[in-house]
C-alpha atoms as a PDB file:
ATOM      1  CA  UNK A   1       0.000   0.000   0.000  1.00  0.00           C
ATOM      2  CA  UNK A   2       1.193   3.255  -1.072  1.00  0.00           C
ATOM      3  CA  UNK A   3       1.600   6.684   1.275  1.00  0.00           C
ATOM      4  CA  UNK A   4      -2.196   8.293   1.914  1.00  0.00           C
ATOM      5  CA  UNK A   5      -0.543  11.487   0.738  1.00  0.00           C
ATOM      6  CA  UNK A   6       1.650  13.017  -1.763  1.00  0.00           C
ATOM      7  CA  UNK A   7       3.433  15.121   0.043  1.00  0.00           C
ATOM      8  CA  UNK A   8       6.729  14.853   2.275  1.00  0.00           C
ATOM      9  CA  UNK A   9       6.446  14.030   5.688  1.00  0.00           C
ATOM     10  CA  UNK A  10       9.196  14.153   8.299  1.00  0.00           C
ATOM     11  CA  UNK A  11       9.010  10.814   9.992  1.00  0.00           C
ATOM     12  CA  UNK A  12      10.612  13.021  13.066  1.00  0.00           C
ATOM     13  CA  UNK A  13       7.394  15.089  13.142  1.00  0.00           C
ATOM     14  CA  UNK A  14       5.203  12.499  12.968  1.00  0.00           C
ATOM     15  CA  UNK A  15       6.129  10.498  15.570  1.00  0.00           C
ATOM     16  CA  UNK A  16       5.965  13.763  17.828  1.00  0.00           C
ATOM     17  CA  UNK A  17       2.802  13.846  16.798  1.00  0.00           C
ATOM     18  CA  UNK A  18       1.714  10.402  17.749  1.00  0.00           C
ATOM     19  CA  UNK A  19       3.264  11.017  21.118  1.00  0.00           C
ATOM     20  CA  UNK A  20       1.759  14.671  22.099  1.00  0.00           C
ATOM     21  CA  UNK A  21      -1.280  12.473  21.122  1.00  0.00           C
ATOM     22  CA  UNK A  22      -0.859  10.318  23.796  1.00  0.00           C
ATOM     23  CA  UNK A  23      -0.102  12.801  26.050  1.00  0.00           C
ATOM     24  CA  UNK A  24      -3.579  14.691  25.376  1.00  0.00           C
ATOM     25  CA  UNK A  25      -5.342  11.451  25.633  1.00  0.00           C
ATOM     26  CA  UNK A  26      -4.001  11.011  29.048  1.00  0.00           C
ATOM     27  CA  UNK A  27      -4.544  14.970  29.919  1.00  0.00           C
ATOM     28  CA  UNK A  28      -8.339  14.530  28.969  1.00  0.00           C
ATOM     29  CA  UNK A  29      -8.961  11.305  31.100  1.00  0.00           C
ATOM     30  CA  UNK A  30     -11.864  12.997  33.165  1.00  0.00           C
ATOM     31  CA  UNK A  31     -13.572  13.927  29.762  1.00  0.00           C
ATOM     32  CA  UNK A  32     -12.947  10.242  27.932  1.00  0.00           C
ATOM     33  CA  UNK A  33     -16.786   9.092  28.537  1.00  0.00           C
ATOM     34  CA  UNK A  34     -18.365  12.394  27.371  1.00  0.00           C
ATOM     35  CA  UNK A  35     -20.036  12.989  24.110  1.00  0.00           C
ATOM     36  CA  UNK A  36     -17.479  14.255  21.145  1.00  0.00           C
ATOM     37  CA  UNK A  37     -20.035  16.803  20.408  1.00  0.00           C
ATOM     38  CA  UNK A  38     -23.168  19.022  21.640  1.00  0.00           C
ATOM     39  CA  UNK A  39     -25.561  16.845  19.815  1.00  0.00           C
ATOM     40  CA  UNK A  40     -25.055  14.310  22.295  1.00  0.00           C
ATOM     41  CA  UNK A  41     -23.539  11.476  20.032  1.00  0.00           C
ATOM     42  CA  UNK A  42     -23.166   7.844  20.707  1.00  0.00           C
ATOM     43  CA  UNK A  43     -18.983   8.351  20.058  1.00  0.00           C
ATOM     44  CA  UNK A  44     -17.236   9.742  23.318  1.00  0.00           C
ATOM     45  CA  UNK A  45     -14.215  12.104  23.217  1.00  0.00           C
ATOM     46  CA  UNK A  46     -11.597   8.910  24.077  1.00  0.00           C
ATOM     47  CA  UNK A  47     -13.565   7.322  20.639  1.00  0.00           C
ATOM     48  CA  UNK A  48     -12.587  10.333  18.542  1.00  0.00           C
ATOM     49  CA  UNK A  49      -8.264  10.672  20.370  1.00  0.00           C
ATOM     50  CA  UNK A  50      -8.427   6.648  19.797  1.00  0.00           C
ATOM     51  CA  UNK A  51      -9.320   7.130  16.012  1.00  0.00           C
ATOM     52  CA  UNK A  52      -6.738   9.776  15.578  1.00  0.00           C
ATOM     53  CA  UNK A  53      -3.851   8.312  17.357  1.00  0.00           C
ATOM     54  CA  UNK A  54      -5.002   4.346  15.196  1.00  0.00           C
ATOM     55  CA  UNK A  55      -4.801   7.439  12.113  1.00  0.00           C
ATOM     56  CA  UNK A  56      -1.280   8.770  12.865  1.00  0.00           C
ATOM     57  CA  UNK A  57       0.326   5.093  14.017  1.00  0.00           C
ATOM     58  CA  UNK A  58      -1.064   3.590  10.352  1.00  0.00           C
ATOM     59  CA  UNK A  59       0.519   6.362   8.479  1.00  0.00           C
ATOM     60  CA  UNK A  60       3.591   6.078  10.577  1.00  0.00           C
ATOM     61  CA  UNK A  61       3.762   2.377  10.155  1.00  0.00           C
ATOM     62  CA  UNK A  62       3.360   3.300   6.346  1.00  0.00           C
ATOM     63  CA  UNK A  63       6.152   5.701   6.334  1.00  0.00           C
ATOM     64  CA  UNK A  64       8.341   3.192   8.261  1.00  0.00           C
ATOM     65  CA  UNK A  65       7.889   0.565   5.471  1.00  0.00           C
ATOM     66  CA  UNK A  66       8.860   3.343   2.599  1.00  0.00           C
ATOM     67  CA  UNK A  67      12.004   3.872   4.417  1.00  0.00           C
ATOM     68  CA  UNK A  68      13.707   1.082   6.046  1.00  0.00           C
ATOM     69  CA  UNK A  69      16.149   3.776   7.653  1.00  0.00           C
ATOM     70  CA  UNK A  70      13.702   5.530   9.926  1.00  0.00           C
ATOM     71  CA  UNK A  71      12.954   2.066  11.853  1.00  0.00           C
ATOM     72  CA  UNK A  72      16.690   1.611  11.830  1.00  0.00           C
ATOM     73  CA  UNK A  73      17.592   5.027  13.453  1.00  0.00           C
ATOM     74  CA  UNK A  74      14.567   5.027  15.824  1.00  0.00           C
ATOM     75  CA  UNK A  75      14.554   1.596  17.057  1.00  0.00           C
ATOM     76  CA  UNK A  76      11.294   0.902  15.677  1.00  0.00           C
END
């Protein structure tokens, strides 16, 4: 499977990203069970930081199999 996106993505970035992720996720822990929105929807706010943090791990996992040298250097 090819990249989602045309465009260049520093593989450092990203997997700052994926962490500050994980550090809001475990900054909103008192908010996890509420709804994700004012219309009272069936997804909770610890739905929507799951979704973007299984988002941001794929793309990283993609970018680690287009180059073989990030996993190397990072220990992945």
């Amino acid at each position: 499977m090819g990249l989602l996106l045309d465009v260049e993505i520093n593989v450092n970035n990203l997997s700052s990203v994926v962490c500050d992720m994980y550090d809001i996720k475990d900054r909103t822990r008192l908010m996890w069970d509420e709804s994700k929105d004012e219309d009272n929807s069936i997804f909770t706010v610890k739905d929507c930081l799951d979704e973007v943090i299984h988002f941001l791990e794929g793309l990283e996992g993609q970018v680690e199999e287009q180059y073989p040298e990030y996993q190397d250097d990072h220990g992945g």
